[in-house]
PDB file of N, CA and C in Angstrom:
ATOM      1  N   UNK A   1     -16.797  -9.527   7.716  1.00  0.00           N
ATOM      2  CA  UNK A   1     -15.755  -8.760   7.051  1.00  0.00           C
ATOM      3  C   UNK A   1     -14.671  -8.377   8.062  1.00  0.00           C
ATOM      4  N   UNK A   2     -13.625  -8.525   7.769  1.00  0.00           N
ATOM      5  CA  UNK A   2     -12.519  -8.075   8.525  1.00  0.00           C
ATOM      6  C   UNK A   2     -11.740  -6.907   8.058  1.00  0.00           C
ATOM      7  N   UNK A   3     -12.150  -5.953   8.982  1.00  0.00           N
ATOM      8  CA  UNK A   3     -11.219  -4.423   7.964  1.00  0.00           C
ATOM      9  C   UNK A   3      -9.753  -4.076   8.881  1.00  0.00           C
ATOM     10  N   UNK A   4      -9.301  -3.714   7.959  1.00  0.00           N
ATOM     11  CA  UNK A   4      -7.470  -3.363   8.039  1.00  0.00           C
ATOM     12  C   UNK A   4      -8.052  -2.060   8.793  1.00  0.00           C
ATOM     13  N   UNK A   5      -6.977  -2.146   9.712  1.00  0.00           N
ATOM     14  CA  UNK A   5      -6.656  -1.394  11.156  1.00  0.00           C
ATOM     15  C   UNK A   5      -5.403  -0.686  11.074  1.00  0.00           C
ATOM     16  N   UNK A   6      -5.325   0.630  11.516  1.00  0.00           N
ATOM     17  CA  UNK A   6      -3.572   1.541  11.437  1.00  0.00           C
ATOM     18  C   UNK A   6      -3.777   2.066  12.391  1.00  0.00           C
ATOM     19  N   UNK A   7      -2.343   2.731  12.230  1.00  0.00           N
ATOM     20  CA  UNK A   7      -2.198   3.751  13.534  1.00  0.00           C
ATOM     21  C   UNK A   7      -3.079   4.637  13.946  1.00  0.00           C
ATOM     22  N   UNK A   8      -3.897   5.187  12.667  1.00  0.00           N
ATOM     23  CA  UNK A   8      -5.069   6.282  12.673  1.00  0.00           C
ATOM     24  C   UNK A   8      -6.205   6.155  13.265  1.00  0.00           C
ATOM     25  N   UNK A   9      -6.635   4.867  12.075  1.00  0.00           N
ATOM     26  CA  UNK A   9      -8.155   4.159  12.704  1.00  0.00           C
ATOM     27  C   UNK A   9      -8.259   3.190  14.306  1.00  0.00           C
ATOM     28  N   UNK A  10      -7.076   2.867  14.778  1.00  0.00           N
ATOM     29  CA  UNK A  10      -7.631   1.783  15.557  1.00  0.00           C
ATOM     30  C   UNK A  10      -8.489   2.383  16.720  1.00  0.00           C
ATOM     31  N   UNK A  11      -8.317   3.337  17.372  1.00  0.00           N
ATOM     32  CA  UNK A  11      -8.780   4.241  18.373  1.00  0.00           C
ATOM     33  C   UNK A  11     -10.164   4.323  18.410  1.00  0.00           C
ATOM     34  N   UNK A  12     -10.563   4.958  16.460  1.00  0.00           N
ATOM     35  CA  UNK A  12     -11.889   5.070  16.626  1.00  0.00           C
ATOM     36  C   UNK A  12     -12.946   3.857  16.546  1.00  0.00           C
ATOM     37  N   UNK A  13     -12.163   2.551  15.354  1.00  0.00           N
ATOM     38  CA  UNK A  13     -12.822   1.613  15.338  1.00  0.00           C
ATOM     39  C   UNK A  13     -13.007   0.426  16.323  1.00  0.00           C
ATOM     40  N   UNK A  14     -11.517   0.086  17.341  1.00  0.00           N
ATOM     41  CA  UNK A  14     -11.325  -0.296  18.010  1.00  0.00           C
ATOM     42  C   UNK A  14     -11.876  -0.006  19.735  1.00  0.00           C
ATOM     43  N   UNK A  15     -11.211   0.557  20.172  1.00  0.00           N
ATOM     44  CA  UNK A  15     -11.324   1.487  21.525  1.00  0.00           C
ATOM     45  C   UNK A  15     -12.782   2.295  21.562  1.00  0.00           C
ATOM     46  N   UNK A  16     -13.184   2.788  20.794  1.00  0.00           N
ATOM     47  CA  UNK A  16     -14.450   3.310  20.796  1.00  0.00           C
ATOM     48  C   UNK A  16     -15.590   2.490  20.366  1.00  0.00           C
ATOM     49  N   UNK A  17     -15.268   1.128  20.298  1.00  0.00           N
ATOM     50  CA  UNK A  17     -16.166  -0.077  19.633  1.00  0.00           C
ATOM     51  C   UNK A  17     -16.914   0.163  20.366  1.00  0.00           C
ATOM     52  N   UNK A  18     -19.126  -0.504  20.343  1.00  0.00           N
ATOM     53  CA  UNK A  18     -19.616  -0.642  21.440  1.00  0.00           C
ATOM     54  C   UNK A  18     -19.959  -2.461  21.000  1.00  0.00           C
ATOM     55  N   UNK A  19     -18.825  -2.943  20.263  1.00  0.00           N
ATOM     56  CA  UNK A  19     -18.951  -4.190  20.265  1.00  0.00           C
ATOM     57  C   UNK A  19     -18.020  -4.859  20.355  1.00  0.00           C
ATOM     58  N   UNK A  20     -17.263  -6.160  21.055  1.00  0.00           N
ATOM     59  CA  UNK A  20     -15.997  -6.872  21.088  1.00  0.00           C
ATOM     60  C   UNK A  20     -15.272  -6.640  19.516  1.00  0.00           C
ATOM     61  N   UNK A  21     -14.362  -6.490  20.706  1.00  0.00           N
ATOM     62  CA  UNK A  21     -13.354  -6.567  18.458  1.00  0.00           C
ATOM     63  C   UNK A  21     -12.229  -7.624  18.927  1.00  0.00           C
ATOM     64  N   UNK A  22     -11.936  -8.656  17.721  1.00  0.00           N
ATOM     65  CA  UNK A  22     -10.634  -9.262  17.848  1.00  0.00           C
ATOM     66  C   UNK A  22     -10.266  -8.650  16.997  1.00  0.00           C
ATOM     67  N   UNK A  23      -8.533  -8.488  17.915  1.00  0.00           N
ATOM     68  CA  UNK A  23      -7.641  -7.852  16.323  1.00  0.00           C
ATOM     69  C   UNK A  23      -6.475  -8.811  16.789  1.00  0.00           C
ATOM     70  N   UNK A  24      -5.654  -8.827  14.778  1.00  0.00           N
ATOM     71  CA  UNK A  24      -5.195  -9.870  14.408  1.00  0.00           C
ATOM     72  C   UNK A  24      -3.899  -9.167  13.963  1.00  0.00           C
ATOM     73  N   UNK A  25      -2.663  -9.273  14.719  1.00  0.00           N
ATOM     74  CA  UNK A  25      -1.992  -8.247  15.097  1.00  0.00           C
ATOM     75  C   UNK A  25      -0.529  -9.277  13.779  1.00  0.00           C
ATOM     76  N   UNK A  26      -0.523  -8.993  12.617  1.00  0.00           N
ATOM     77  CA  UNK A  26       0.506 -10.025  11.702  1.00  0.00           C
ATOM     78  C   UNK A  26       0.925  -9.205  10.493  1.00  0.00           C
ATOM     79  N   UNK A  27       2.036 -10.013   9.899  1.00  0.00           N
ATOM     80  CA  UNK A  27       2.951  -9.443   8.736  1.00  0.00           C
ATOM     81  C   UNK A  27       2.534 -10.590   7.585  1.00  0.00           C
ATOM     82  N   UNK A  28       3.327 -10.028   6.193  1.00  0.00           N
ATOM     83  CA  UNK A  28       3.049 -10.834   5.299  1.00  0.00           C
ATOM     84  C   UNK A  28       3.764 -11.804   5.418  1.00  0.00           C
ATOM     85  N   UNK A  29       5.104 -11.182   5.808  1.00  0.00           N
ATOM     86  CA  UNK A  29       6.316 -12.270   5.798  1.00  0.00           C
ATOM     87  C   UNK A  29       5.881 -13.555   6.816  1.00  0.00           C
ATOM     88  N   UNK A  30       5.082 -13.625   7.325  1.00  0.00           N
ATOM     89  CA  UNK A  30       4.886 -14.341   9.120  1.00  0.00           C
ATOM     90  C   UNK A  30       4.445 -15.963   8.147  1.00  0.00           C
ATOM     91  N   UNK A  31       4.593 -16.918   7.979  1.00  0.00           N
ATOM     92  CA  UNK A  31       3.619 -18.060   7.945  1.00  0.00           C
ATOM     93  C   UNK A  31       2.765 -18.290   9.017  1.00  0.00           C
ATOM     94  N   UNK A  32       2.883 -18.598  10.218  1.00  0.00           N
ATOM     95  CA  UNK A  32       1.706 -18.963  11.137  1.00  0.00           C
ATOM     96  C   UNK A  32       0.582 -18.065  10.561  1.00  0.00           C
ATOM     97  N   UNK A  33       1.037 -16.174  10.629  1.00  0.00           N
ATOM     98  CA  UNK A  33      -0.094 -15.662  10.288  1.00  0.00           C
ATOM     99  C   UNK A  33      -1.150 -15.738   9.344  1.00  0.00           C
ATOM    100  N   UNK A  34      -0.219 -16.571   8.150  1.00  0.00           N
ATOM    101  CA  UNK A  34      -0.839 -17.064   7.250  1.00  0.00           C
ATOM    102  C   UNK A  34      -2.164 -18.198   7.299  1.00  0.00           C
ATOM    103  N   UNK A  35      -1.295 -18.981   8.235  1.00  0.00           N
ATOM    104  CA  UNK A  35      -2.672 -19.819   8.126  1.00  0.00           C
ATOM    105  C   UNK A  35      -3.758 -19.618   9.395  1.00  0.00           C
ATOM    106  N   UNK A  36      -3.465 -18.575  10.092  1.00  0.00           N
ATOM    107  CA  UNK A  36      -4.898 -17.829  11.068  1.00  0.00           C
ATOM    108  C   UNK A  36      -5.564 -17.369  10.436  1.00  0.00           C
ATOM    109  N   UNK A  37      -4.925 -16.607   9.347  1.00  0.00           N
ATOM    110  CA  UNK A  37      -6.047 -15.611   8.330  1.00  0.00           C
ATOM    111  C   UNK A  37      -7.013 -16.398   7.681  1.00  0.00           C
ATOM    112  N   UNK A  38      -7.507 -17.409   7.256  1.00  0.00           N
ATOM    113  CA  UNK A  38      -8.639 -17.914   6.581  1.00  0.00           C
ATOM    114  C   UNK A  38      -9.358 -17.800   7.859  1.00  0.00           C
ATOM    115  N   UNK A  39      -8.711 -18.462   9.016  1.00  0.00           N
ATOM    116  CA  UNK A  39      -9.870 -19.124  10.095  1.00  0.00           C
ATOM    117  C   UNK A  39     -10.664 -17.137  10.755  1.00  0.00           C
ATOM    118  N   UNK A  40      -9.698 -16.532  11.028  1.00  0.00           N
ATOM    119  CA  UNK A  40     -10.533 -15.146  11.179  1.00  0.00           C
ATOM    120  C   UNK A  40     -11.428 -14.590  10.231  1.00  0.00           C
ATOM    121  N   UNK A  41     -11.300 -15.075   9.102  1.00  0.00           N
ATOM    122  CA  UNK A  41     -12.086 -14.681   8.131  1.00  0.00           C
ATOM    123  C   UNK A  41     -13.426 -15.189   8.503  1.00  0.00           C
ATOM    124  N   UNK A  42     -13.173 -16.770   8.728  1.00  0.00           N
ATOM    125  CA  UNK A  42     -14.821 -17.509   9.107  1.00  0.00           C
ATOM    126  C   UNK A  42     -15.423 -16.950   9.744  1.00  0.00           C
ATOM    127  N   UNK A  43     -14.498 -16.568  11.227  1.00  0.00           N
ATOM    128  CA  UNK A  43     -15.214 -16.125  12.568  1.00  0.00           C
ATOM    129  C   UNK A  43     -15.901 -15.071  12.011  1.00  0.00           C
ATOM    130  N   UNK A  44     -15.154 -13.779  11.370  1.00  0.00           N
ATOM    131  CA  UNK A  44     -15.764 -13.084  10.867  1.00  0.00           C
ATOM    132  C   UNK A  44     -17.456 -12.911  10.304  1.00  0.00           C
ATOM    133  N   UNK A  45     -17.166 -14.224   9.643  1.00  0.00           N
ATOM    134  CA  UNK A  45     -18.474 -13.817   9.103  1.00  0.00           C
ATOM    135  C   UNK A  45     -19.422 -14.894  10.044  1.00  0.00           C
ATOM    136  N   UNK A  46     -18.944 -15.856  10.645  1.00  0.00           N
ATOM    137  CA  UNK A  46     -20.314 -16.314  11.878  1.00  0.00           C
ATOM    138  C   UNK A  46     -20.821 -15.362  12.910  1.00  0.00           C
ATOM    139  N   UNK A  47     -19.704 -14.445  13.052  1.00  0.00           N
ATOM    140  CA  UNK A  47     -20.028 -13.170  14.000  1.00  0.00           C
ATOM    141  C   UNK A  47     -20.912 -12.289  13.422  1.00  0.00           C
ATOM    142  N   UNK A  48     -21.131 -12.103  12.480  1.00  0.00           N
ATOM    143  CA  UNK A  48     -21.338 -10.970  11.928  1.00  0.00           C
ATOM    144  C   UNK A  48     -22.619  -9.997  12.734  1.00  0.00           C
ATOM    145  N   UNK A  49     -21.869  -8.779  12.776  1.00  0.00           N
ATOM    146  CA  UNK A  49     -23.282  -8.165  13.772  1.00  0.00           C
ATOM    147  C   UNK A  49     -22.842  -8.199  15.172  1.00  0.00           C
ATOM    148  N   UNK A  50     -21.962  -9.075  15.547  1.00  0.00           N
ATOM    149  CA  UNK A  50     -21.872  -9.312  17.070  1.00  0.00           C
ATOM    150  C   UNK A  50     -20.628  -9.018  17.315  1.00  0.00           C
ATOM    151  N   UNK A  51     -19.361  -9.024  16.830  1.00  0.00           N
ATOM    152  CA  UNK A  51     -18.607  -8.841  16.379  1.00  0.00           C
ATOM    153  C   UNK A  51     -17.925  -7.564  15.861  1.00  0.00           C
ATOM    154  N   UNK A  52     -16.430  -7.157  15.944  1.00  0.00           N
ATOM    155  CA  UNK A  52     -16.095  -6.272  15.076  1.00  0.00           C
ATOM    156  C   UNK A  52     -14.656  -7.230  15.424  1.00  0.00           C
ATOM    157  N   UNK A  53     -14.006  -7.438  13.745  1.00  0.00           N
ATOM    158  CA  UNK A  53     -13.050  -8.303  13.408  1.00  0.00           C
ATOM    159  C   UNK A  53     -12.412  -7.366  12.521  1.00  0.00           C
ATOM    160  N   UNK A  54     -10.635  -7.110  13.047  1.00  0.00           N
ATOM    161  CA  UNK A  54      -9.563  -6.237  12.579  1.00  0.00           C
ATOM    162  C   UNK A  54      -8.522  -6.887  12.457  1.00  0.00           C
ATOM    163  N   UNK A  55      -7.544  -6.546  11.503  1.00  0.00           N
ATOM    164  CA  UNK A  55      -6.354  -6.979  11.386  1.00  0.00           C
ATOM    165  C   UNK A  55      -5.352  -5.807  10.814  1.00  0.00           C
ATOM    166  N   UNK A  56      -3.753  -6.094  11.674  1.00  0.00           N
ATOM    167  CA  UNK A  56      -3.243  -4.810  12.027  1.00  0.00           C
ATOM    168  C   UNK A  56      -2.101  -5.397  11.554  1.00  0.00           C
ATOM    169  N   UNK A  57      -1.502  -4.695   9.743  1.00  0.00           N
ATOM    170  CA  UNK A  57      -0.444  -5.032   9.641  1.00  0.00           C
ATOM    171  C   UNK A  57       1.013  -4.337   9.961  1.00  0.00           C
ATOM    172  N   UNK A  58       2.077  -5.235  11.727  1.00  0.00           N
ATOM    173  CA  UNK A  58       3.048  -4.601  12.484  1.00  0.00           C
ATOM    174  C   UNK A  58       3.991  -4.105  11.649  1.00  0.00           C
ATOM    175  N   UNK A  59       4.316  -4.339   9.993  1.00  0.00           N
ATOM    176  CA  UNK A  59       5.222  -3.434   9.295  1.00  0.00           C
ATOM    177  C   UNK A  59       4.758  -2.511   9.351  1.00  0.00           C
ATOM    178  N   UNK A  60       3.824  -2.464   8.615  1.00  0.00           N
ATOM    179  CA  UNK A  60       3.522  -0.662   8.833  1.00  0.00           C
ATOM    180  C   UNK A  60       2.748   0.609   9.774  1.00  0.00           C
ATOM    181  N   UNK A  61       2.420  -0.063  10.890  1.00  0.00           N
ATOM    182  CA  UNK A  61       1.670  -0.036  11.821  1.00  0.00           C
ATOM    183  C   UNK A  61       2.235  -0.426  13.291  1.00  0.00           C
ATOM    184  N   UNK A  62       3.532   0.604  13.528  1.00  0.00           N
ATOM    185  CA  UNK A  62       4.009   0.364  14.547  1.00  0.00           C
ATOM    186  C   UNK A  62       3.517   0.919  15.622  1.00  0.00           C
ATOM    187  N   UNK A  63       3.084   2.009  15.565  1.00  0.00           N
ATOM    188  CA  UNK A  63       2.573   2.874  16.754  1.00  0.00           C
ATOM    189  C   UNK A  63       1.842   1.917  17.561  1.00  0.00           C
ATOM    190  N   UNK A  64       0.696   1.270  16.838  1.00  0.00           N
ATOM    191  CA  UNK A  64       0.038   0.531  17.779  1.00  0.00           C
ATOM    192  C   UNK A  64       0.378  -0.780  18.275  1.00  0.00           C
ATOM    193  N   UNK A  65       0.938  -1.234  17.251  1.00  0.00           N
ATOM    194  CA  UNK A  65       2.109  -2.511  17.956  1.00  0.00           C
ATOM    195  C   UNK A  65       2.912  -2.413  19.314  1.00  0.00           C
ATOM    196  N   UNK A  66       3.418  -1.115  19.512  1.00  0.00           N
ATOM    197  CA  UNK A  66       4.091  -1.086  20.289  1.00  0.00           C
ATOM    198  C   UNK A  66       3.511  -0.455  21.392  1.00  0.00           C
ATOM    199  N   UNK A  67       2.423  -0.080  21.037  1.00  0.00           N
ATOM    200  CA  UNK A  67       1.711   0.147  22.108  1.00  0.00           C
ATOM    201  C   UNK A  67       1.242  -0.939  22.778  1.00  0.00           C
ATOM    202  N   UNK A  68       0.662  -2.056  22.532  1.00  0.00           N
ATOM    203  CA  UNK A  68       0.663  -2.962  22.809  1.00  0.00           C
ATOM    204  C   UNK A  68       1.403  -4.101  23.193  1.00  0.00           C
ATOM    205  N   UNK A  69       2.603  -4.032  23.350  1.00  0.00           N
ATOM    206  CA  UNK A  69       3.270  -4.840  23.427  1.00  0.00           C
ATOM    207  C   UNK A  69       3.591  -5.891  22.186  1.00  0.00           C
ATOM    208  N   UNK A  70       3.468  -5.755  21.259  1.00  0.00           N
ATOM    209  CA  UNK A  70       3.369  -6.950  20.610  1.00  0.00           C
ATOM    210  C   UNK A  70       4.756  -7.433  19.977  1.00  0.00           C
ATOM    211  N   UNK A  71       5.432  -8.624  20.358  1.00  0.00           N
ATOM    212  CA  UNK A  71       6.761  -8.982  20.103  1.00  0.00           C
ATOM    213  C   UNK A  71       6.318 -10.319  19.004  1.00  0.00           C
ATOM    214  N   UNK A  72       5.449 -10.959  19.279  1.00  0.00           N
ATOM    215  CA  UNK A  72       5.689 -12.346  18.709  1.00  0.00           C
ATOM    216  C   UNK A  72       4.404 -11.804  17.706  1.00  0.00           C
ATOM    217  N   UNK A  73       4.005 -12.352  16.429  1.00  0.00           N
ATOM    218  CA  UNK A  73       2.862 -12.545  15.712  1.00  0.00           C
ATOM    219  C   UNK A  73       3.238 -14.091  15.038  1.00  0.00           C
ATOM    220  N   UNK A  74       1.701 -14.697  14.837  1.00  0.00           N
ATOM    221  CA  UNK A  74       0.399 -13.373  15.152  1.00  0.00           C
ATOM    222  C   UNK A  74       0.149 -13.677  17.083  1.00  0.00           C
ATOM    223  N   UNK A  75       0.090 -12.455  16.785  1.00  0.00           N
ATOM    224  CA  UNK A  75      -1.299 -12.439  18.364  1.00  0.00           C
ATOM    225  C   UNK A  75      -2.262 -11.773  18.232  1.00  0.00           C
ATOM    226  N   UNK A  76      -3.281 -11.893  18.792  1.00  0.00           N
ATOM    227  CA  UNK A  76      -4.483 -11.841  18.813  1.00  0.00           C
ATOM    228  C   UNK A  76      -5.142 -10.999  19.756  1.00  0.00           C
ATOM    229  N   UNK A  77      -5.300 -10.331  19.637  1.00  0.00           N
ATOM    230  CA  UNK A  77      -5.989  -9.187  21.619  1.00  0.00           C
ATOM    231  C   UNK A  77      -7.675  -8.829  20.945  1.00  0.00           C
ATOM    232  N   UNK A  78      -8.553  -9.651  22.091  1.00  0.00           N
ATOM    233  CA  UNK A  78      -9.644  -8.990  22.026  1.00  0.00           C
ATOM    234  C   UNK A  78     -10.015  -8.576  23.066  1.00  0.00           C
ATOM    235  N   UNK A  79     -10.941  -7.206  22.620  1.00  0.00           N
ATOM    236  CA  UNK A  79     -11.180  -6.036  23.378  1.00  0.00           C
ATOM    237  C   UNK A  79     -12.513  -6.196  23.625  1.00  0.00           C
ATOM    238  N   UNK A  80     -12.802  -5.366  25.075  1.00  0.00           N
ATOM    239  CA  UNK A  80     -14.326  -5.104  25.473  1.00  0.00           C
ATOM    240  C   UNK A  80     -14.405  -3.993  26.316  1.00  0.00           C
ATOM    241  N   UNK A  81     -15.092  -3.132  25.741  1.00  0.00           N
ATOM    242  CA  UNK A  81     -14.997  -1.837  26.175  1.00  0.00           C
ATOM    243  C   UNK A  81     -13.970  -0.768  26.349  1.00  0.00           C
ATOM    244  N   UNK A  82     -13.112  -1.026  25.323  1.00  0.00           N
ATOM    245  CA  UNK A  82     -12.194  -0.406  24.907  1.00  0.00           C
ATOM    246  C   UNK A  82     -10.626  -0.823  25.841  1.00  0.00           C
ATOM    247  N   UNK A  83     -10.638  -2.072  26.093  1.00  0.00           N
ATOM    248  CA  UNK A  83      -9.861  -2.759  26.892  1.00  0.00           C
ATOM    249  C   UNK A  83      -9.069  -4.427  26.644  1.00  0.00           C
ATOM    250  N   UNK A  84      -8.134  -4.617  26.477  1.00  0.00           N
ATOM    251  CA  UNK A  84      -7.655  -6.023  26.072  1.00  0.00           C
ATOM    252  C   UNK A  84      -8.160  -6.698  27.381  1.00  0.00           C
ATOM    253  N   UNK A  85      -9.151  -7.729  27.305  1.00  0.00           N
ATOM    254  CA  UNK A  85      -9.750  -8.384  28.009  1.00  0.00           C
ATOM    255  C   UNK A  85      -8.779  -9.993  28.221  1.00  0.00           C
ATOM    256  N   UNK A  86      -8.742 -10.398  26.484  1.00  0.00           N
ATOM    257  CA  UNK A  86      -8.015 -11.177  26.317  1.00  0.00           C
ATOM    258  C   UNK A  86      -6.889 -11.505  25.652  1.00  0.00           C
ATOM    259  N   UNK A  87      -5.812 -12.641  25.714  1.00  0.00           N
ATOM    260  CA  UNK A  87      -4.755 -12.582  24.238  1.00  0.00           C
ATOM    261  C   UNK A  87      -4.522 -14.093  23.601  1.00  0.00           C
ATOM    262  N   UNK A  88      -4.228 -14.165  22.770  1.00  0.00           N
ATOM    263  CA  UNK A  88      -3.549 -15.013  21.754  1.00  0.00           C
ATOM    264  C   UNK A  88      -2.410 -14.965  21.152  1.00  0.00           C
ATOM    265  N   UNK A  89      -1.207 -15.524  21.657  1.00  0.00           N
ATOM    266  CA  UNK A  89      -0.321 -15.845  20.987  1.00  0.00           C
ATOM    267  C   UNK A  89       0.023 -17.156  19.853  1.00  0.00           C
ATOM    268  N   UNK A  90       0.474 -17.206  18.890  1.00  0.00           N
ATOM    269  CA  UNK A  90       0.600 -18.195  18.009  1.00  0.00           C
ATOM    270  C   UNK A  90      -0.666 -18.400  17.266  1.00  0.00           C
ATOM    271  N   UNK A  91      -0.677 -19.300  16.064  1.00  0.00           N
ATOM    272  CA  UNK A  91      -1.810 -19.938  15.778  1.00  0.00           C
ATOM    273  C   UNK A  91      -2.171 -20.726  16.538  1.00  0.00           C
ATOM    274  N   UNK A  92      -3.456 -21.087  16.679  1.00  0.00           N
ATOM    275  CA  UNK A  92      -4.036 -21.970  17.604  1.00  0.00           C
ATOM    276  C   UNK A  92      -5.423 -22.479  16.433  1.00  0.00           C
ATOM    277  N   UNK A  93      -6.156 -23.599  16.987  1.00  0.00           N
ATOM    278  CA  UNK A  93      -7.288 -24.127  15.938  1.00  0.00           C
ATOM    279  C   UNK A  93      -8.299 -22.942  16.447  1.00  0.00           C
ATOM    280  N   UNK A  94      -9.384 -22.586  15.393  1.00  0.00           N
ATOM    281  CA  UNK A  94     -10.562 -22.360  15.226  1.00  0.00           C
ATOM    282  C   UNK A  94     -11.481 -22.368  16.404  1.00  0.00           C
ATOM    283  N   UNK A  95     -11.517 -23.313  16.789  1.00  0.00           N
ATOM    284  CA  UNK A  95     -12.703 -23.799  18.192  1.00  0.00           C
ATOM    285  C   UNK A  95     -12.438 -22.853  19.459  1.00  0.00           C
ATOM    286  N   UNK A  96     -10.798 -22.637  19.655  1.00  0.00           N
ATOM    287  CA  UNK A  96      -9.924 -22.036  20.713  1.00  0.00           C
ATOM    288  C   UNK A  96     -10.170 -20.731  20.269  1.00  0.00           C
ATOM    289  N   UNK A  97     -10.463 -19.562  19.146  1.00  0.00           N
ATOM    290  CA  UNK A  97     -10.628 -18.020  19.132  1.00  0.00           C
ATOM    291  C   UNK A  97     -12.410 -18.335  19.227  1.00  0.00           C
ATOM    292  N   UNK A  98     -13.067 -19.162  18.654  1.00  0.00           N
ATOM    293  CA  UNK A  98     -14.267 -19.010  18.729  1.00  0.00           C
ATOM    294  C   UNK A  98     -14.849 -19.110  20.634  1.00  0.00           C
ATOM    295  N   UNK A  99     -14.260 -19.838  21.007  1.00  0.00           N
ATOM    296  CA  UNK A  99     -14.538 -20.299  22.760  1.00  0.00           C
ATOM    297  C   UNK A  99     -14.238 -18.417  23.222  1.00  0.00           C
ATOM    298  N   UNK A 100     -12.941 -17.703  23.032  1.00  0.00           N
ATOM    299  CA  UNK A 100     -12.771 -16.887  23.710  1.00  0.00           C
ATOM    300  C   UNK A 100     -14.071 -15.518  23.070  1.00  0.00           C
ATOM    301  N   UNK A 101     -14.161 -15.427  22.410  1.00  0.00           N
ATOM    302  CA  UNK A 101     -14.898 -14.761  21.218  1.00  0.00           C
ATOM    303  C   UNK A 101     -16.374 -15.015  21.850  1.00  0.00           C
ATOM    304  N   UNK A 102     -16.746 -16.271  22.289  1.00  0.00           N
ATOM    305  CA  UNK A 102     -17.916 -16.706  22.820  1.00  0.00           C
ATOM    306  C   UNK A 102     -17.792 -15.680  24.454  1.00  0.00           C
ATOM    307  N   UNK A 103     -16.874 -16.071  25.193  1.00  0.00           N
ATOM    308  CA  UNK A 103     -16.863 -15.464  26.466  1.00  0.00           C
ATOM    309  C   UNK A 103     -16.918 -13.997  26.252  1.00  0.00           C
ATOM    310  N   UNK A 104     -16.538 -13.148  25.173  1.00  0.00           N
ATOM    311  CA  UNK A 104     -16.534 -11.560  25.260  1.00  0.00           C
ATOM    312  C   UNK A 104     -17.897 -11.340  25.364  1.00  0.00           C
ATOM    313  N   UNK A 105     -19.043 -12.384  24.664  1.00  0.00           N
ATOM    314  CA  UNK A 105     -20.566 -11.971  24.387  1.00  0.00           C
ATOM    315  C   UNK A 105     -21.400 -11.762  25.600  1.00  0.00           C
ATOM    316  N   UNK A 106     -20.492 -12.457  26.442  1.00  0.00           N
ATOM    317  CA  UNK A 106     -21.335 -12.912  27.592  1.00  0.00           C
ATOM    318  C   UNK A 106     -21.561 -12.149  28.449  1.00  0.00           C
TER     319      UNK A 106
END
């Protein structure tokens, strides 16, 4: 399952995770973001349990956008231990978030 992330929640669900989270930092208007969203969905659920999978929509959810830097979507920042470990810019295939997703476990 992938749950919607705001300015409010990301802190506690995110940052206070005691499990990797990718978050999926996109608008409606975006196409690329469009077609990442099925493939996070998968990861989602092959993770499940191991995993914590978010998506943060930057219209309405600026605080944390900009906390982050985030200029281009989608991008992608996953966290470990309450820290952007890694990033993703653009869509990219499936195999490429699952590889990085693999290294947070490790």
């Amino acid at each position: 399952m992938v749950i919607d992330l705001t300015d409010t929640n990301f802190e506690e669900k995110v940052l206070k995770s005691d499990k990797p989270v990718l978050v999926d930092f996109w608008a409606e208007w975006c196409g690329p973001c469009r077609m990442v969203a099925p493939v996070i969905d998968e990861l989602a659920e092959e993770y499940k349990g191991k995993a914590v999978f978010g998506k943060v929509n930057v219209d309405n959810n600026t605080q944390v956008a900009s906390q982050f830097g985030i200029r281009n979507i989608p991008t992608i920042l996953f966290f470990k231990d309450g820290s952007v470990v890694d990033k993703q810019v653009g869509a990219v295939p499936k195999p490429v978030l699952a590889s990085k997703i693999d290294n947070l476990l490790k």
